[in-house]
C-alpha atoms as a PDB file:
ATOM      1  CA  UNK A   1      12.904   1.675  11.469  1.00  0.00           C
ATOM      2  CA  UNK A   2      16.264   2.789  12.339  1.00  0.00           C
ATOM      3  CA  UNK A   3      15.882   1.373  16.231  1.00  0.00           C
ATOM      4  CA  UNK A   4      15.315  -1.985  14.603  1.00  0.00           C
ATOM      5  CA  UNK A   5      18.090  -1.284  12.127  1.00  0.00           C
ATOM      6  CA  UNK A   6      20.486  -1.245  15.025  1.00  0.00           C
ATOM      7  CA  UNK A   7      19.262  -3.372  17.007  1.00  0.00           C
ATOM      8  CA  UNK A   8      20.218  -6.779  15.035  1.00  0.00           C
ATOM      9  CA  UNK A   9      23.217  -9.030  16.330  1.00  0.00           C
ATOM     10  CA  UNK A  10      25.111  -8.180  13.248  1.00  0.00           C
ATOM     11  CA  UNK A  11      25.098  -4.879  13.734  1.00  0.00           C
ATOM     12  CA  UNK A  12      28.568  -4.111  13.214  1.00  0.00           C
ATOM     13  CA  UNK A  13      29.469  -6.435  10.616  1.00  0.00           C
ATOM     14  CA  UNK A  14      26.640  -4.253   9.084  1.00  0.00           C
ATOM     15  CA  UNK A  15      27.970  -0.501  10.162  1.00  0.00           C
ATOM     16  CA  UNK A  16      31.277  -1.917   8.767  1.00  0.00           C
ATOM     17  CA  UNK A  17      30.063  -2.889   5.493  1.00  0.00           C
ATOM     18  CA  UNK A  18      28.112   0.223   4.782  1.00  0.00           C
ATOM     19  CA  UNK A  19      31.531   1.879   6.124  1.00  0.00           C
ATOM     20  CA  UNK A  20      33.826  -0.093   3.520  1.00  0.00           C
ATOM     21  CA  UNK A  21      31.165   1.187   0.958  1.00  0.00           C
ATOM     22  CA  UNK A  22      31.292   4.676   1.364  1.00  0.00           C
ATOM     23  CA  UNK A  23      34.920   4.486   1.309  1.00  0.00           C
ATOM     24  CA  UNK A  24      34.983   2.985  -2.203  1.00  0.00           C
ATOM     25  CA  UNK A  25      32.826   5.376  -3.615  1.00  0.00           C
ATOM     26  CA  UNK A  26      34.701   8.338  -1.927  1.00  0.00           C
ATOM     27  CA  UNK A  27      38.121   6.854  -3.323  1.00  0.00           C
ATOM     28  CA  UNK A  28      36.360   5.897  -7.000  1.00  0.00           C
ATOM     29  CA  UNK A  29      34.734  10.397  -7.318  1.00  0.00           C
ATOM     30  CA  UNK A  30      38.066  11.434  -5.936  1.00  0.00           C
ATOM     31  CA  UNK A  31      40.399   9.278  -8.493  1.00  0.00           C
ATOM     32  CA  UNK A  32      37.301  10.448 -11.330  1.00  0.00           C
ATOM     33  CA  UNK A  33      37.901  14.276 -10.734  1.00  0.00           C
ATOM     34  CA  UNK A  34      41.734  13.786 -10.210  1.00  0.00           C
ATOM     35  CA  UNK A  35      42.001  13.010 -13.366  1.00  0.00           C
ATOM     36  CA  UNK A  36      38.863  15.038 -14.977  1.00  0.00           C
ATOM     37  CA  UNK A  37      39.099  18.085 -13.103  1.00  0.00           C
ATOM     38  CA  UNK A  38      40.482  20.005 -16.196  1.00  0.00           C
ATOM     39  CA  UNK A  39      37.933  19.292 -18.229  1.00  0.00           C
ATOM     40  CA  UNK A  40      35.139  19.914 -15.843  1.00  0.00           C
ATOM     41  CA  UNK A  41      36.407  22.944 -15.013  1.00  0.00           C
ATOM     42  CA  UNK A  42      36.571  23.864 -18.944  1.00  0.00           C
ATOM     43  CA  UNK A  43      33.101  22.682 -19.147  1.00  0.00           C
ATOM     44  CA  UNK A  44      31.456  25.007 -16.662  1.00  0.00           C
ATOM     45  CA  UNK A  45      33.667  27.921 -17.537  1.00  0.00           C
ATOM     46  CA  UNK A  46      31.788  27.357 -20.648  1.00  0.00           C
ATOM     47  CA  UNK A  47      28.294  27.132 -19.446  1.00  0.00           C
ATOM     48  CA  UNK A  48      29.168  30.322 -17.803  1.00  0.00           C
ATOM     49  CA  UNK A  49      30.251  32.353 -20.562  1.00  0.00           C
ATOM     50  CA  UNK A  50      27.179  31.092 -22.890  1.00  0.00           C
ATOM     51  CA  UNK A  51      24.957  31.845 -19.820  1.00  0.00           C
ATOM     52  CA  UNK A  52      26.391  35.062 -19.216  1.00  0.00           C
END
């Protein structure tokens, strides 16, 4: 599967797609727990406390 994966002409148009996607979602859960990381940080110091 993967040797024919890699094997096609567009190969790298391909690798660079999947590339470009991975980027986005790295930038999109970076920005998301920027600006959430307070809260889910509250949330499983709570969890904790109840738990423990």
């Amino acid at each position: 599967m993967l040797r024919s994966f890699f094997t096609r002409e567009e190969e790298g148009q391909g690798l660079v797609e999947y590339a470009l996607i991975l980027v986005l979602i790295a930038i999109v859960v970076i920005g998301v727990l920027t600006l959430l990381g307070g809260r889910v940080s509250e949330v499983f110091s709570s969890i904790n406390s109840t738990m423990g």
